[in-house]
C-alpha atoms as a PDB file:
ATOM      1  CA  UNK A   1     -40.024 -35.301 -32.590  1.00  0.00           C
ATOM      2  CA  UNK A   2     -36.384 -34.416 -32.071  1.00  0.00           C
ATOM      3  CA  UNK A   3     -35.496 -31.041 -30.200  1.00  0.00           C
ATOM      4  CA  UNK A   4     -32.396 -29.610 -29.442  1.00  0.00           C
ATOM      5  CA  UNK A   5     -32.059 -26.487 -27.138  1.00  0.00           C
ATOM      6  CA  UNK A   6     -30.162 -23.698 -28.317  1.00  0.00           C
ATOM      7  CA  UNK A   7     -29.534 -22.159 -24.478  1.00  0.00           C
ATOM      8  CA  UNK A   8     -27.510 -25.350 -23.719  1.00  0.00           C
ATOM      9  CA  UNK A   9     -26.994 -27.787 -26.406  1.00  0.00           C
ATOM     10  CA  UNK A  10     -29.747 -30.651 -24.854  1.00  0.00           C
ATOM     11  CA  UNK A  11     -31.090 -32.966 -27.488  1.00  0.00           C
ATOM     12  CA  UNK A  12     -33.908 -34.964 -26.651  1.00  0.00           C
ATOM     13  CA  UNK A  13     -37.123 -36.577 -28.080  1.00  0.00           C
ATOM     14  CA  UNK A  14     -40.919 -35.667 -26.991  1.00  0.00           C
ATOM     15  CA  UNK A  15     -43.947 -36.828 -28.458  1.00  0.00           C
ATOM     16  CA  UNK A  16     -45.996 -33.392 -29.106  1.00  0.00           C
ATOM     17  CA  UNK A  17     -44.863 -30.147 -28.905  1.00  0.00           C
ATOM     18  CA  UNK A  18     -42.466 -29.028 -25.809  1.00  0.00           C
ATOM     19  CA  UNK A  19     -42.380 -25.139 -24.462  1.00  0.00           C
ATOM     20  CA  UNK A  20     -39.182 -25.855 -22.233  1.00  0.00           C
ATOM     21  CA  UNK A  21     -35.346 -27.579 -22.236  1.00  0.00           C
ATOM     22  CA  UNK A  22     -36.153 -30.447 -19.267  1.00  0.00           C
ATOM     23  CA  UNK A  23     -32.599 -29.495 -18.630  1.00  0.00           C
ATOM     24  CA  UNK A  24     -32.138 -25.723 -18.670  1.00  0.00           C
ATOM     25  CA  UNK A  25     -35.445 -24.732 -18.542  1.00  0.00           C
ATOM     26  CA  UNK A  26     -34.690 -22.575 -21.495  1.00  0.00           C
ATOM     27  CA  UNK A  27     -37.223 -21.722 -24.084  1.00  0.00           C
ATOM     28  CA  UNK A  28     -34.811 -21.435 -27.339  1.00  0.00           C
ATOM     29  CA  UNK A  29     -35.859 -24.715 -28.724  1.00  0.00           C
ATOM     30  CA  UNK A  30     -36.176 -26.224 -32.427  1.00  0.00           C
ATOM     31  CA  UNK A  31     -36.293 -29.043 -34.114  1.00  0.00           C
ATOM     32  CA  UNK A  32     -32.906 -31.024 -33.948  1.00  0.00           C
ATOM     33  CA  UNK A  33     -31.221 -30.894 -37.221  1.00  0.00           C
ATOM     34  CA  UNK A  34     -29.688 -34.376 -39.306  1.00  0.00           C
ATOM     35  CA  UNK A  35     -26.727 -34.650 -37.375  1.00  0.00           C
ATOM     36  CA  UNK A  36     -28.343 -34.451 -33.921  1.00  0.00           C
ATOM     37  CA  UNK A  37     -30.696 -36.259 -35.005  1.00  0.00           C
ATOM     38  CA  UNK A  38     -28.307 -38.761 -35.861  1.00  0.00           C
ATOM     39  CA  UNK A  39     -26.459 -38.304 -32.784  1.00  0.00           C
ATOM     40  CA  UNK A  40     -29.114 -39.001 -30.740  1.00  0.00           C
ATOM     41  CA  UNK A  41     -30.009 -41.783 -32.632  1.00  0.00           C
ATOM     42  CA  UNK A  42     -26.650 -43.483 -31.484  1.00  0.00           C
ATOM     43  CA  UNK A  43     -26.867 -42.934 -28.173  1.00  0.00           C
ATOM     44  CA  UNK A  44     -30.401 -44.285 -27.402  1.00  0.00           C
ATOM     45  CA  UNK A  45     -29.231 -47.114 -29.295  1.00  0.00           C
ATOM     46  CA  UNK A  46     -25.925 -47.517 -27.140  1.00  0.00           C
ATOM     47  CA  UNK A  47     -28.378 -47.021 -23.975  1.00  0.00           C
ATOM     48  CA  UNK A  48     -30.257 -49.714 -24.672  1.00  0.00           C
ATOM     49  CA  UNK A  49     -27.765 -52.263 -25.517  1.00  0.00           C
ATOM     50  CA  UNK A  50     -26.277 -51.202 -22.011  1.00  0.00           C
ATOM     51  CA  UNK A  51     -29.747 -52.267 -20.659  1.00  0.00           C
ATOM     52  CA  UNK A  52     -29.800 -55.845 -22.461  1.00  0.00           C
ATOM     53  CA  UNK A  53     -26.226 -56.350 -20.669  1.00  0.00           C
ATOM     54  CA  UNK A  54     -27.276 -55.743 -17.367  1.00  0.00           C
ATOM     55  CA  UNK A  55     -30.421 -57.812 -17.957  1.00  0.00           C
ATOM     56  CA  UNK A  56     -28.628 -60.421 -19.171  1.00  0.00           C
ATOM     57  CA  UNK A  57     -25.874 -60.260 -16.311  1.00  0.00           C
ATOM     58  CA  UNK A  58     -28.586 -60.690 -13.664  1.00  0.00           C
ATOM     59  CA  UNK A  59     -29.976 -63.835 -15.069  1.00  0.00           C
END
């Protein structure tokens, strides 16, 4: 599931329920709405096509 942290912004995915931001260690969370969703989306993606460049580079 998608969360986003209403203390200080943080998206982020967990499996399971969370209590806590893993950034702010604040306890307003909920679940991330479309567009964070979507932003989040896009930036995992970007992540990991980062990762296939450097693996690719050091072959």
């Amino acid at each position: 599931m998608n969360y986003a942290c209403d203390e200080c912004g943080f998206v982020f995915r967990r499996i399971g329920a969370v209590e806590r931001c893993p950034i702010c260690d604040g306890i307003k969370l909920r679940e991330a709405n479309r567009q964070e969703q979507d932003a989040l989306e896009k930036w995992i993606a970007k992540e990991r096509g980062e990762e296939n460049r450097q693996e690719k580079k050091k072959e």
